[in-house]
PDB file of N, CA and C in Angstrom:
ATOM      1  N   UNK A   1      -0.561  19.391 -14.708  1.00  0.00           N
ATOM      2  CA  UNK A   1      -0.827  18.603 -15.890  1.00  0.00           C
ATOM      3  C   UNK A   1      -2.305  18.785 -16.250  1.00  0.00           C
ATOM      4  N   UNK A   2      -2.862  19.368 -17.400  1.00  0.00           N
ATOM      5  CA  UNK A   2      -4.230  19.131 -17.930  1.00  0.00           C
ATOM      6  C   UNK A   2      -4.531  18.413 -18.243  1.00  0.00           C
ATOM      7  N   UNK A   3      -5.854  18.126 -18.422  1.00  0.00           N
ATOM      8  CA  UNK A   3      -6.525  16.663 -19.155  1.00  0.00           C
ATOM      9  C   UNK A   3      -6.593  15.953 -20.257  1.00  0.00           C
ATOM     10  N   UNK A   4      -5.809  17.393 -21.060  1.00  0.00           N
ATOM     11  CA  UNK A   4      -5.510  16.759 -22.411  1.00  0.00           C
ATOM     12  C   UNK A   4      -3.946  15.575 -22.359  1.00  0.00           C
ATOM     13  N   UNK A   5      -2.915  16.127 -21.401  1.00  0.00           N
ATOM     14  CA  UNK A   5      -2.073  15.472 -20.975  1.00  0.00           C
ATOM     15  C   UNK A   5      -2.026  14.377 -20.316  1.00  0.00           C
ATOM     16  N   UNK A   6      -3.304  14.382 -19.449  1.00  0.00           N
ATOM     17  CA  UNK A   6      -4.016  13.436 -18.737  1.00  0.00           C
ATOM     18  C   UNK A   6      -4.127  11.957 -19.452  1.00  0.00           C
ATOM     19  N   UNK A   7      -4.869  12.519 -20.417  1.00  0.00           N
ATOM     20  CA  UNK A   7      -5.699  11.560 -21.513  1.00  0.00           C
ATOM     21  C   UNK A   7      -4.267  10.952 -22.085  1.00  0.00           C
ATOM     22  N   UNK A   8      -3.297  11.377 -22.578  1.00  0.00           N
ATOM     23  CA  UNK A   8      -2.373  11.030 -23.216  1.00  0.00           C
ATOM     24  C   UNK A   8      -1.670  10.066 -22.340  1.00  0.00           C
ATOM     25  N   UNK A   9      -1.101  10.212 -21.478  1.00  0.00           N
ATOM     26  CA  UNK A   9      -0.448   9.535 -20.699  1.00  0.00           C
ATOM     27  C   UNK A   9      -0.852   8.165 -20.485  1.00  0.00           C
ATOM     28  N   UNK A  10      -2.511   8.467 -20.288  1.00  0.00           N
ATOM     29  CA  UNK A  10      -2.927   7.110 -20.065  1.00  0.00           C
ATOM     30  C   UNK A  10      -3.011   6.468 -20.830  1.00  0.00           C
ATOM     31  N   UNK A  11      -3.108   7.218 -22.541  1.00  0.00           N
ATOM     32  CA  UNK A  11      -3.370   6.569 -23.610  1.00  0.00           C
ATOM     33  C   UNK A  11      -1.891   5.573 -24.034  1.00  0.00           C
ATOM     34  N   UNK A  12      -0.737   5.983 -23.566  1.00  0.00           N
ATOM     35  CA  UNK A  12       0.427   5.806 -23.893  1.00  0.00           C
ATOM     36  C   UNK A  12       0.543   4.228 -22.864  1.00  0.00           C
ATOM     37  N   UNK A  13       0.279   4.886 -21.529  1.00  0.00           N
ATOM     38  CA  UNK A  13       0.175   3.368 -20.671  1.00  0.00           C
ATOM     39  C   UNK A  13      -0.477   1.828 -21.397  1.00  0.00           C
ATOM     40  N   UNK A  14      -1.931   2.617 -22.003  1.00  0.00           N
ATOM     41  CA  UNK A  14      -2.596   1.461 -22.803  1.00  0.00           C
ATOM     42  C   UNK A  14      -2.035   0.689 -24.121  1.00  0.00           C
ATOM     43  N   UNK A  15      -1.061   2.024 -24.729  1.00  0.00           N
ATOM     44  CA  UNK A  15      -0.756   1.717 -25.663  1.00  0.00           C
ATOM     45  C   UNK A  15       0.741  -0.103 -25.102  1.00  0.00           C
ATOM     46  N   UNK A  16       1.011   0.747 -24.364  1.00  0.00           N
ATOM     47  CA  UNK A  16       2.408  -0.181 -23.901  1.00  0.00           C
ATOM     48  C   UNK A  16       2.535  -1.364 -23.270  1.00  0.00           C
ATOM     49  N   UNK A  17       1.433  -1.832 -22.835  1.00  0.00           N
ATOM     50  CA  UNK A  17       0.622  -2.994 -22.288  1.00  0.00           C
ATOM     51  C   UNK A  17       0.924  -4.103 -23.148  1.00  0.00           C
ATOM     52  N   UNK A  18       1.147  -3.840 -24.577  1.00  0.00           N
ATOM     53  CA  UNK A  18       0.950  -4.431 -25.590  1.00  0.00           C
ATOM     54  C   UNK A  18       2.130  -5.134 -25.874  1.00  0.00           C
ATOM     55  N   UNK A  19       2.949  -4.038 -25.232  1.00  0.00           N
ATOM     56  CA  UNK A  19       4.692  -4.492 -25.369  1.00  0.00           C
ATOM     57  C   UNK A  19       5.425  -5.480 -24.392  1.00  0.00           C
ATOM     58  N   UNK A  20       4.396  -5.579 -23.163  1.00  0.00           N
ATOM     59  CA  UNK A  20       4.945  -6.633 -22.001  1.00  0.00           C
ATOM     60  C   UNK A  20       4.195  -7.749 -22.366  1.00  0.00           C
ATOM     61  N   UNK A  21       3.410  -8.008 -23.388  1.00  0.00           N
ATOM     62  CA  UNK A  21       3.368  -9.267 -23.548  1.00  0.00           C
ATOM     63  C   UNK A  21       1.276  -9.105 -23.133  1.00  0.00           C
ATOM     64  N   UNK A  22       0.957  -8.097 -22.743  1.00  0.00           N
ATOM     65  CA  UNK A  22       0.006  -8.662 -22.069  1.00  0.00           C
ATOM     66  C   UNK A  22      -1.772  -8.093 -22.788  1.00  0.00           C
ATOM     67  N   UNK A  23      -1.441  -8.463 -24.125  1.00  0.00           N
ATOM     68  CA  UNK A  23      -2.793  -7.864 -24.686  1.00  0.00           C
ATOM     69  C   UNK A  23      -4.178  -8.076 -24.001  1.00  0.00           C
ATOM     70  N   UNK A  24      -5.129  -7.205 -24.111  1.00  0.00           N
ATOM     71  CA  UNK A  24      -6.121  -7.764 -23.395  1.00  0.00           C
ATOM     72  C   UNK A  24      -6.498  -6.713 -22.251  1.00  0.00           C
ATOM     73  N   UNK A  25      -4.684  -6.530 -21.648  1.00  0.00           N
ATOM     74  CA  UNK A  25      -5.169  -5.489 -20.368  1.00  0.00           C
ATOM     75  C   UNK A  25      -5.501  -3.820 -20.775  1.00  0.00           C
ATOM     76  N   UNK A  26      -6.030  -3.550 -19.720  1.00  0.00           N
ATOM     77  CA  UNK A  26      -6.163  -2.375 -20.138  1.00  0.00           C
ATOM     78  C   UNK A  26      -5.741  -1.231 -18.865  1.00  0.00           C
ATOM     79  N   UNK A  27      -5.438   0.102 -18.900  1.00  0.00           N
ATOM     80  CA  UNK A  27      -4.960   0.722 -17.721  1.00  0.00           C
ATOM     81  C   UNK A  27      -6.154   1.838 -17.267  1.00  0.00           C
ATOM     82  N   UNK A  28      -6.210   1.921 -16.314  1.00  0.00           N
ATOM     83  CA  UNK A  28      -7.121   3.032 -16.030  1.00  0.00           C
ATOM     84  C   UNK A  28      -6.040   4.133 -14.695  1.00  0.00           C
ATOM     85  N   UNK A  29      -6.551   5.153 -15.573  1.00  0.00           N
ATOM     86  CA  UNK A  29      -5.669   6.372 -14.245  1.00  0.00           C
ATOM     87  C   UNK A  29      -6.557   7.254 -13.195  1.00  0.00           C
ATOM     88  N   UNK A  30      -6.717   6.610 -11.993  1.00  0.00           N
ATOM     89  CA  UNK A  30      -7.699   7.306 -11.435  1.00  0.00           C
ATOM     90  C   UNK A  30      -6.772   7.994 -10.047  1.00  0.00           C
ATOM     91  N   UNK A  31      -6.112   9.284 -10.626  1.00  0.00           N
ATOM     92  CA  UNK A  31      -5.425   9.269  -9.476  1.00  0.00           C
ATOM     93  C   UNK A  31      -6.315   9.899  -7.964  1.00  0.00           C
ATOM     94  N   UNK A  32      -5.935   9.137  -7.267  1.00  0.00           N
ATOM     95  CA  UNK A  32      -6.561   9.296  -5.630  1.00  0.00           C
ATOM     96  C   UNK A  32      -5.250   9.209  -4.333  1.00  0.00           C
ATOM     97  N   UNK A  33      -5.479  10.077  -4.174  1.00  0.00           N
ATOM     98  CA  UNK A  33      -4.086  10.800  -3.361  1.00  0.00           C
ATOM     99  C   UNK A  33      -4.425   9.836  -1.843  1.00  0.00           C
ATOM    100  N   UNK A  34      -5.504   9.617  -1.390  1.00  0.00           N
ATOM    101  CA  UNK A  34      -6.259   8.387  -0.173  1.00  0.00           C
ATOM    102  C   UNK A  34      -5.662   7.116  -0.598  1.00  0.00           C
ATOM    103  N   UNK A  35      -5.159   6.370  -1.637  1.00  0.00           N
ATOM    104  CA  UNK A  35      -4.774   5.734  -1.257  1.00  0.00           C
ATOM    105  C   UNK A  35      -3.672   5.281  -1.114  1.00  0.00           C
ATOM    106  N   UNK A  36      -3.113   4.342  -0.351  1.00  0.00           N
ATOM    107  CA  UNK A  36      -1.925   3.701   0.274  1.00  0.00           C
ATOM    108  C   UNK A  36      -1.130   2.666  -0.476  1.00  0.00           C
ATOM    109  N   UNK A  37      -1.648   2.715  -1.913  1.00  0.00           N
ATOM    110  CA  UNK A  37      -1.021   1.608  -3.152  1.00  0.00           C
ATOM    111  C   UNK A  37      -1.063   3.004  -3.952  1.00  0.00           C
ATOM    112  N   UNK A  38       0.449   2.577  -4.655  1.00  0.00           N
ATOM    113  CA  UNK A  38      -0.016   3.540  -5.837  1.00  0.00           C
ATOM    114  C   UNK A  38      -0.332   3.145  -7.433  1.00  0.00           C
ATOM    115  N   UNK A  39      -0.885   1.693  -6.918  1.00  0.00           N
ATOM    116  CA  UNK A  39      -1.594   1.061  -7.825  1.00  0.00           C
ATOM    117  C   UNK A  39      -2.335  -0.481  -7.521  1.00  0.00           C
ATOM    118  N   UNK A  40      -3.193  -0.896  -8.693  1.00  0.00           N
ATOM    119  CA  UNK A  40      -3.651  -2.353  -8.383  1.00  0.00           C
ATOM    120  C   UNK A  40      -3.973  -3.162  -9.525  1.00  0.00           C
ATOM    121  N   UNK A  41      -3.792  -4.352  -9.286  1.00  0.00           N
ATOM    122  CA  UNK A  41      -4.160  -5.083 -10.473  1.00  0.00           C
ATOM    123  C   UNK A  41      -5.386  -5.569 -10.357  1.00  0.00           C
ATOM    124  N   UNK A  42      -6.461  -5.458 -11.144  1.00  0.00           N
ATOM    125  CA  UNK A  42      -7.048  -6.760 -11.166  1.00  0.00           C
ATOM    126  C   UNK A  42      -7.755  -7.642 -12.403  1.00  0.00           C
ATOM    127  N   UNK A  43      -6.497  -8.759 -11.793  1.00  0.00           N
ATOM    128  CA  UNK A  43      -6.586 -10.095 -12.379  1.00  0.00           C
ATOM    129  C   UNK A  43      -7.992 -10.383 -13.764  1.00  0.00           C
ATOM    130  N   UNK A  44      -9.031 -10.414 -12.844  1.00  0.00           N
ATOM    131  CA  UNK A  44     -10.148 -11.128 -13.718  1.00  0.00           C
ATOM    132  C   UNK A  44     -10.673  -9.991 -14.624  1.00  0.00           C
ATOM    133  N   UNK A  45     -10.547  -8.513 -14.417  1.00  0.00           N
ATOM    134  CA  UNK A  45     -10.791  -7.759 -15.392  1.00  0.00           C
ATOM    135  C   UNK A  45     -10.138  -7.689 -16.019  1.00  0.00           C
ATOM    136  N   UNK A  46      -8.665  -8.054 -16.127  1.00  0.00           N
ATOM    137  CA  UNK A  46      -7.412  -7.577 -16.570  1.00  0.00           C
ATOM    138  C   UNK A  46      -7.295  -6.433 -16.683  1.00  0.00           C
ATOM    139  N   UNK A  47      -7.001  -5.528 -15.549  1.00  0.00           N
ATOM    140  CA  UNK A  47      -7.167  -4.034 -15.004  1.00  0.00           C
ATOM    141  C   UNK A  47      -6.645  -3.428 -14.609  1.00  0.00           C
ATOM    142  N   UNK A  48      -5.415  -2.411 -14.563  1.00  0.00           N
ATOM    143  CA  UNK A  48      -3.777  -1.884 -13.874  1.00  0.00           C
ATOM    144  C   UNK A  48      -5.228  -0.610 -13.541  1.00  0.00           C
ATOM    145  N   UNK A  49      -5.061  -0.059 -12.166  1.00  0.00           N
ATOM    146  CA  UNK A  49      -5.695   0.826 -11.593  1.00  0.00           C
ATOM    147  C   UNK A  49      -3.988   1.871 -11.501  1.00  0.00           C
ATOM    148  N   UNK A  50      -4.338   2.881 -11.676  1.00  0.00           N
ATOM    149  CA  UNK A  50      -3.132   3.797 -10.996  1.00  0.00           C
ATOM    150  C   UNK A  50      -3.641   4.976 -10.440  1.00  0.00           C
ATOM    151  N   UNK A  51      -3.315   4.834  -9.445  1.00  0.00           N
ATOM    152  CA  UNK A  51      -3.908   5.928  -8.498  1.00  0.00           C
ATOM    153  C   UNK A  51      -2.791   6.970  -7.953  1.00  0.00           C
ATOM    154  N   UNK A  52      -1.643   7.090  -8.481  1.00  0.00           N
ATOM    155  CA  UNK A  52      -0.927   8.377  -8.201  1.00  0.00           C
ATOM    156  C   UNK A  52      -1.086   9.354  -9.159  1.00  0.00           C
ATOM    157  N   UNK A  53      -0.694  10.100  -8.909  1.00  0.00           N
ATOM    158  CA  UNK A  53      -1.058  12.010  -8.904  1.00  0.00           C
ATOM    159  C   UNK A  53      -0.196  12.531 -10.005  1.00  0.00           C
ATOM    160  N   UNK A  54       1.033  12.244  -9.095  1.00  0.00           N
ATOM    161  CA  UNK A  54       2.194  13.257 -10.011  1.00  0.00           C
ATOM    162  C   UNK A  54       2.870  12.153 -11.238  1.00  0.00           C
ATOM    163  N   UNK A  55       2.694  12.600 -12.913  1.00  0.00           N
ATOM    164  CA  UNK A  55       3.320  11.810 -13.712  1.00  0.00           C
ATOM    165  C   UNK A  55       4.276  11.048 -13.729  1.00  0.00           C
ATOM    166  N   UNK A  56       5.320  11.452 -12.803  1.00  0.00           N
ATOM    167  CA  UNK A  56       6.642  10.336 -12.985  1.00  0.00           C
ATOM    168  C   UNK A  56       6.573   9.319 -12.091  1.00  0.00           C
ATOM    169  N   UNK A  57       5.202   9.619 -10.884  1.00  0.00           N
ATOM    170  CA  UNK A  57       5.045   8.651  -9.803  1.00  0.00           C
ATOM    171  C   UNK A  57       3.931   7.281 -10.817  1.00  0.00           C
ATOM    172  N   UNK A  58       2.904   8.114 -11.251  1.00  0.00           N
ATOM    173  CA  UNK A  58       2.299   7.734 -12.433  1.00  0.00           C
ATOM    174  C   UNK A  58       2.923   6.106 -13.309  1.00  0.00           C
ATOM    175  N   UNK A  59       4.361   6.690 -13.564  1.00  0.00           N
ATOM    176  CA  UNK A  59       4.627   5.547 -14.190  1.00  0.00           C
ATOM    177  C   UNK A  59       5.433   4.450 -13.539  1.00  0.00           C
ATOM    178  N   UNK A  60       6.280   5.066 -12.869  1.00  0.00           N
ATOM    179  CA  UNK A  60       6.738   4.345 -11.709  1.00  0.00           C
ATOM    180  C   UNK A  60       5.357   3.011 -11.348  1.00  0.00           C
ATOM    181  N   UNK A  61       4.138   3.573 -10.536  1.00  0.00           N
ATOM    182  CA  UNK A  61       3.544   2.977 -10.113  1.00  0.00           C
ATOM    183  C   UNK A  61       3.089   1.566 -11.452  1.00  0.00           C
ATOM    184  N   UNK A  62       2.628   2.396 -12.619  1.00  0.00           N
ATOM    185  CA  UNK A  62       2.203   1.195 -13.890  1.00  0.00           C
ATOM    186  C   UNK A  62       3.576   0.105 -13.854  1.00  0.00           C
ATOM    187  N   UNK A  63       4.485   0.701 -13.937  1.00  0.00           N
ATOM    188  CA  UNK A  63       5.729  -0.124 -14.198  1.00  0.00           C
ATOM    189  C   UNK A  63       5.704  -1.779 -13.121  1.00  0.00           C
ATOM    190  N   UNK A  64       5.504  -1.086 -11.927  1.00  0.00           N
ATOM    191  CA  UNK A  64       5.539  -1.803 -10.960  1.00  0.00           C
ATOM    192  C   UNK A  64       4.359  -3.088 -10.923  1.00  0.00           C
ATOM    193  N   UNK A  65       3.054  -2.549 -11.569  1.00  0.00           N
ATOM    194  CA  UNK A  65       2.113  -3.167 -11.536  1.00  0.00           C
ATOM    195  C   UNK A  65       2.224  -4.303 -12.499  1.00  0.00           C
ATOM    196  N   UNK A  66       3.163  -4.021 -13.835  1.00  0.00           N
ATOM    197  CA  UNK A  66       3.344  -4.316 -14.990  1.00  0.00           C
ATOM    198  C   UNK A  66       4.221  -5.673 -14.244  1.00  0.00           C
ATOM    199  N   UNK A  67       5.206  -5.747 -13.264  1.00  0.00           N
ATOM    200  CA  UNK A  67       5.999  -6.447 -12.683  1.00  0.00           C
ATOM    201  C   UNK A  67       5.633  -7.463 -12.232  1.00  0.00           C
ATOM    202  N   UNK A  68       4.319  -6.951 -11.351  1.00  0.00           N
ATOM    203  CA  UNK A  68       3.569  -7.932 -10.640  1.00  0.00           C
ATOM    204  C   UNK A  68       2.862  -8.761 -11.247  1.00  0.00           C
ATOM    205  N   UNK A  69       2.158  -8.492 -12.540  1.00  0.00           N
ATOM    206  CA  UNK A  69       1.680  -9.570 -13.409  1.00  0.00           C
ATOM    207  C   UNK A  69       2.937 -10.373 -13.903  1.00  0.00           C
ATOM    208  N   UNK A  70       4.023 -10.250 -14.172  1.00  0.00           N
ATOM    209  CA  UNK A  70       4.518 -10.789 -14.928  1.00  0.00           C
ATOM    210  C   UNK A  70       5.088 -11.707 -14.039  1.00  0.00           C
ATOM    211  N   UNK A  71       4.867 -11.808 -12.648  1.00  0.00           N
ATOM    212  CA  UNK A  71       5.801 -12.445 -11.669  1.00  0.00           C
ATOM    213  C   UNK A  71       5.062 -12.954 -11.185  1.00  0.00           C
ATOM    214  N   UNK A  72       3.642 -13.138 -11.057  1.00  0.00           N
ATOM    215  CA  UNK A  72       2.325 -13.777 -10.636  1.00  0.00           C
ATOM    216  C   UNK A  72       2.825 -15.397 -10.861  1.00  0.00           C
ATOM    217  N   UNK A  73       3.141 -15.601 -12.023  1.00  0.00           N
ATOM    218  CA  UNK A  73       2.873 -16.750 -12.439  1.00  0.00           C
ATOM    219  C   UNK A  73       4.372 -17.548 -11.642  1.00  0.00           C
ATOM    220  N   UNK A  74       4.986 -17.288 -11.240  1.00  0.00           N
ATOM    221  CA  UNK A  74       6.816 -17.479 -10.165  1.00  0.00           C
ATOM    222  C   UNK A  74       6.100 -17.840  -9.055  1.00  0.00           C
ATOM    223  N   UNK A  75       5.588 -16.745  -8.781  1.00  0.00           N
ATOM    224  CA  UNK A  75       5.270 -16.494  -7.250  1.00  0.00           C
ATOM    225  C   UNK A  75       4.061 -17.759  -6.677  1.00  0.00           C
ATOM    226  N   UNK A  76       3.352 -17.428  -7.871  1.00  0.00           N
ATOM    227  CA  UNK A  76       2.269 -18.633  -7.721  1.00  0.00           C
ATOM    228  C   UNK A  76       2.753 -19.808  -7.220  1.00  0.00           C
ATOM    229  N   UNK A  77       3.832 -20.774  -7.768  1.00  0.00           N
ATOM    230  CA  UNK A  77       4.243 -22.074  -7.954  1.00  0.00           C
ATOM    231  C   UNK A  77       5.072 -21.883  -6.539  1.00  0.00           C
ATOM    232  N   UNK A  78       5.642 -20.750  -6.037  1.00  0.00           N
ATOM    233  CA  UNK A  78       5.883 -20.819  -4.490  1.00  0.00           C
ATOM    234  C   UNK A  78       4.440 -20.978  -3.642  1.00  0.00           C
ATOM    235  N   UNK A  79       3.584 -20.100  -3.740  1.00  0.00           N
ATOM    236  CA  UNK A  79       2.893 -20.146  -2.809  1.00  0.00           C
ATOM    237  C   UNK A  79       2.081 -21.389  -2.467  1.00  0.00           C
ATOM    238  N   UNK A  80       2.244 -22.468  -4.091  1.00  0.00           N
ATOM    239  CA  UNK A  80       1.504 -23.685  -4.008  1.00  0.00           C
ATOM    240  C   UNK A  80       2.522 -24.660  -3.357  1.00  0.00           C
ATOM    241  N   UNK A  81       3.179 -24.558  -3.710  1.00  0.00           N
ATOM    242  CA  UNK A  81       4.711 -25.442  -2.780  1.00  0.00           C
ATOM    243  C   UNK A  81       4.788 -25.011  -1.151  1.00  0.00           C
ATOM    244  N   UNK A  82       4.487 -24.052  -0.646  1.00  0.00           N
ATOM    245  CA  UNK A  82       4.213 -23.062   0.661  1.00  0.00           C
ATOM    246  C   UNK A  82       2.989 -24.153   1.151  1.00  0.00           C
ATOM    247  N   UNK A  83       1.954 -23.732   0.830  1.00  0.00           N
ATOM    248  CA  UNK A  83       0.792 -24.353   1.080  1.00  0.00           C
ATOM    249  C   UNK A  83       0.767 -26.067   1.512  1.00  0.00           C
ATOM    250  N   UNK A  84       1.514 -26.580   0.172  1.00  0.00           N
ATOM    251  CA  UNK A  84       1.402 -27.822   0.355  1.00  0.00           C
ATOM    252  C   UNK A  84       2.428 -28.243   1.754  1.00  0.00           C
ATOM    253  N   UNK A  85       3.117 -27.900   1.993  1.00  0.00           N
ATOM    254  CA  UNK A  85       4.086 -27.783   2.696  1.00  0.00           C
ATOM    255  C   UNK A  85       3.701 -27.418   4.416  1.00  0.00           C
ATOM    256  N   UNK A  86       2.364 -26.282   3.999  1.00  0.00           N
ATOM    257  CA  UNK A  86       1.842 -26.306   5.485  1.00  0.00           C
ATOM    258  C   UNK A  86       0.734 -27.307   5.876  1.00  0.00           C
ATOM    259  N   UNK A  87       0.155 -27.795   4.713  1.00  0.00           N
ATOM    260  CA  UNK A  87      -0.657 -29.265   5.021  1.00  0.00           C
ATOM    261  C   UNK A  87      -0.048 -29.830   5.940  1.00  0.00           C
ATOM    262  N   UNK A  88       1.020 -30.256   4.913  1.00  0.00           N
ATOM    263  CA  UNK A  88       1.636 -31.657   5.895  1.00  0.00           C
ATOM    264  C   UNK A  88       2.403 -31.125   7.283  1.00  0.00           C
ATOM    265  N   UNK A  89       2.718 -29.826   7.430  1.00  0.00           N
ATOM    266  CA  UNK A  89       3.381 -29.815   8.996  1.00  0.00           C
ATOM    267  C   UNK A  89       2.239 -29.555   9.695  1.00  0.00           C
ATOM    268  N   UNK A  90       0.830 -29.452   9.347  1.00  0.00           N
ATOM    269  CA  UNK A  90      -0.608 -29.119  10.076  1.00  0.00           C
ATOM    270  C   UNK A  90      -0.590 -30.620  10.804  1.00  0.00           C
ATOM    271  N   UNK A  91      -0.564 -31.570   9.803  1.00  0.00           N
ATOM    272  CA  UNK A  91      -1.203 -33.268   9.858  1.00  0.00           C
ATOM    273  C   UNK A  91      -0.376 -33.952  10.884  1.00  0.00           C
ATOM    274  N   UNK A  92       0.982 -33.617  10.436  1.00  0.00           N
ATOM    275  CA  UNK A  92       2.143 -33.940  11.746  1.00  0.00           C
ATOM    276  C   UNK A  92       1.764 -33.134  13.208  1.00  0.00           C
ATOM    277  N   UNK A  93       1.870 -31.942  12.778  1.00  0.00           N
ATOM    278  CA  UNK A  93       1.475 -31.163  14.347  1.00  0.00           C
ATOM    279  C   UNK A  93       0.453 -31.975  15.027  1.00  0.00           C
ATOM    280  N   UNK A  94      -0.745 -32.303  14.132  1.00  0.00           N
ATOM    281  CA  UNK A  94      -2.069 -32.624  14.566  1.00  0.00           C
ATOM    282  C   UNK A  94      -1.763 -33.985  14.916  1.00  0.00           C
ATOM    283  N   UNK A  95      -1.254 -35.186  14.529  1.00  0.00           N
ATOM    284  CA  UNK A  95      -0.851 -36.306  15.315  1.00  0.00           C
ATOM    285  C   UNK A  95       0.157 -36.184  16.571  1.00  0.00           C
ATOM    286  N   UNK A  96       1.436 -35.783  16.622  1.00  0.00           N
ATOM    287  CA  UNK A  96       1.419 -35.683  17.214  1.00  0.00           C
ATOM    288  C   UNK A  96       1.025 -34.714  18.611  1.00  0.00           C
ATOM    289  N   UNK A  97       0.298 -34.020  18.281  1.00  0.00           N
ATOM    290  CA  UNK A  97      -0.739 -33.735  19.686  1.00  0.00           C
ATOM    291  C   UNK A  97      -1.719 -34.967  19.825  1.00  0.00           C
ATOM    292  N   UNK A  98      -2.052 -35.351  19.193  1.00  0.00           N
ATOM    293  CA  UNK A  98      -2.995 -36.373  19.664  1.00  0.00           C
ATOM    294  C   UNK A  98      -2.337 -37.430  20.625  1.00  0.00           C
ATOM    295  N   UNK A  99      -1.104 -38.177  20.164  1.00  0.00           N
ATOM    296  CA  UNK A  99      -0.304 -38.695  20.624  1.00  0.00           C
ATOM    297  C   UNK A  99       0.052 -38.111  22.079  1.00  0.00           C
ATOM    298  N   UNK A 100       0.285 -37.021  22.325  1.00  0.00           N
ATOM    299  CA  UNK A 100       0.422 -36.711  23.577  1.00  0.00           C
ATOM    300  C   UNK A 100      -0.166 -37.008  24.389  1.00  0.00           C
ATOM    301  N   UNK A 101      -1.635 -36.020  23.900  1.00  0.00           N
ATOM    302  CA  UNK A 101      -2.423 -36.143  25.043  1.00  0.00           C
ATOM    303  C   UNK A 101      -3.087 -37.752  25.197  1.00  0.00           C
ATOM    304  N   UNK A 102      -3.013 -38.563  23.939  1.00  0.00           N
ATOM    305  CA  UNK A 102      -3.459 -39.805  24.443  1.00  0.00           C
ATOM    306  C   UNK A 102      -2.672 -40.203  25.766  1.00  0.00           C
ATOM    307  N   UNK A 103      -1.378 -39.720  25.263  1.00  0.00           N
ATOM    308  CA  UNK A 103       0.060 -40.833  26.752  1.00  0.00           C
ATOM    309  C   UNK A 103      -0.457 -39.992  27.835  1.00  0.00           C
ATOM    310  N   UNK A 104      -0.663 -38.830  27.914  1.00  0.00           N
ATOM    311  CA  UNK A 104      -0.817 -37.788  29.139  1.00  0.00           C
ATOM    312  C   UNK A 104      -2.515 -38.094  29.383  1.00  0.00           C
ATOM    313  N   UNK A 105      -3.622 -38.680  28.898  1.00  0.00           N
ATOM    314  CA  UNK A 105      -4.943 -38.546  29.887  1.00  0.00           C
ATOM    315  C   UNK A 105      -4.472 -39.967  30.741  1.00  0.00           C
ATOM    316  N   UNK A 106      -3.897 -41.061  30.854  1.00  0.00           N
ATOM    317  CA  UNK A 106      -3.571 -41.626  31.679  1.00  0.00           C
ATOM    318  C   UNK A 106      -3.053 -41.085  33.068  1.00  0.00           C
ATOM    319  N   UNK A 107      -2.132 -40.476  33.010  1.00  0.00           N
ATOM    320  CA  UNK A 107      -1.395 -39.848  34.109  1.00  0.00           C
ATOM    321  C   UNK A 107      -2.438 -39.038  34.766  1.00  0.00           C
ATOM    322  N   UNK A 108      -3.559 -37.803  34.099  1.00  0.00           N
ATOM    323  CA  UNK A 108      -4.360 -37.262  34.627  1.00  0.00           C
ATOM    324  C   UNK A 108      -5.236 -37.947  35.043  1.00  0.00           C
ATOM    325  N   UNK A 109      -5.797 -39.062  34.734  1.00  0.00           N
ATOM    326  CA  UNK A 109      -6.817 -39.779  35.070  1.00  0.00           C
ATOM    327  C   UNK A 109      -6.469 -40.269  36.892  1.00  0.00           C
ATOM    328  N   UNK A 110      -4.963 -40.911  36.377  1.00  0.00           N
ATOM    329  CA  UNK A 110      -4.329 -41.161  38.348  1.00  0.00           C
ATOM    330  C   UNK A 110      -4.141 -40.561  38.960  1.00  0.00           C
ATOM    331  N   UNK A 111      -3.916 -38.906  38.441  1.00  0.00           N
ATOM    332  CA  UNK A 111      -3.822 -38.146  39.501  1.00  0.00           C
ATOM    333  C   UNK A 111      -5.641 -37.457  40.091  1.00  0.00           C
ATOM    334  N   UNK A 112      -5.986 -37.581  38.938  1.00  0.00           N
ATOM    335  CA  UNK A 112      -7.818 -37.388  39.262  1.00  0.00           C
ATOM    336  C   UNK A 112      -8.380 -38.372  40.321  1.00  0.00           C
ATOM    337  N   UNK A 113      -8.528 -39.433  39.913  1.00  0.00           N
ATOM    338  CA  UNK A 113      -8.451 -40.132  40.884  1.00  0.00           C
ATOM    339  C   UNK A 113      -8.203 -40.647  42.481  1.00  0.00           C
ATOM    340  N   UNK A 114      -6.628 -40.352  42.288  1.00  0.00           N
ATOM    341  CA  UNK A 114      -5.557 -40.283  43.413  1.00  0.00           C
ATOM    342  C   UNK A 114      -6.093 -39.222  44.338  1.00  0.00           C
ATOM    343  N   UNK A 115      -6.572 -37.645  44.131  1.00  0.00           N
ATOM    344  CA  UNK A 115      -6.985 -36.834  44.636  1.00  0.00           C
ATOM    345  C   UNK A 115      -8.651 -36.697  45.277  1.00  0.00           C
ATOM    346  N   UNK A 116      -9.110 -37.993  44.311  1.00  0.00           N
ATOM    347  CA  UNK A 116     -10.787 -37.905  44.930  1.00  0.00           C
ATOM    348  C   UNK A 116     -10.351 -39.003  46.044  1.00  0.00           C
ATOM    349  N   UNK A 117      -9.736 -39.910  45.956  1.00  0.00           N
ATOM    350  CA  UNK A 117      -9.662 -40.692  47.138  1.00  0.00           C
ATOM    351  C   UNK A 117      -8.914 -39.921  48.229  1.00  0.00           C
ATOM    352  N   UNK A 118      -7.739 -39.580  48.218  1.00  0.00           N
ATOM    353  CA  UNK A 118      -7.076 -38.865  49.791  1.00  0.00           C
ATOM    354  C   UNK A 118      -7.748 -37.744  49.754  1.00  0.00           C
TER     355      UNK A 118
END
């Protein structure tokens, strides 16, 4: 693929951005064969990175990225329900351990004890 093809492709990605709803973003094609995503978003630039090589992987990868914004906002309202959710089994865990070991330093205390005397 040449760069004039290059240019196009990406121009076409930018162009289509427009069609998922998500004006504003913009795509950049930097393909880099190093890395282990074959793409990335980011959020605060509003920024689809695509870093594969070969064109049909190319779009594959935008497509996918295109997914992940659009599912951000789903996923979000789990991960805040997740979260809240591990508060409260933190606060429970954390009483009752306390609870334990309050009932259990008694017992150690008599056997501490019990052992300095015999």
């Amino acid at each position: 693929m040449n760069s004039e093809d290059e240019a196009k492709l990406e121009n076409e990605m930018n162009k289509s951005v427009h069609y998922f709803g998500l004006d504003g973003w913009k795509v950049i094609w930097v393909p880099d064969e190093k890395q282990k995503v074959g793409g990335q978003v980011l959020s605060e630039e509003r920024t689809i990175l695509v870093f594969e090589k070969d064109p049909e992987k190319v779009k594959d990868a935008f497509f996918h990225e295109i997914l992940e914004i659009k599912l951000q906002p789903l996923i979000a309202e789990y991960q805040e329900a997740i979260n809240a959710l591990i508060k409260v089994i933190e606060r429970l865990t954390y009483r009752e351990k306390e609870r334990v070991v309050k009932d259990i330093v008694p017992y150690l205390r008599y056997v501490f004890e019990d052992k300095k005397e015999g």
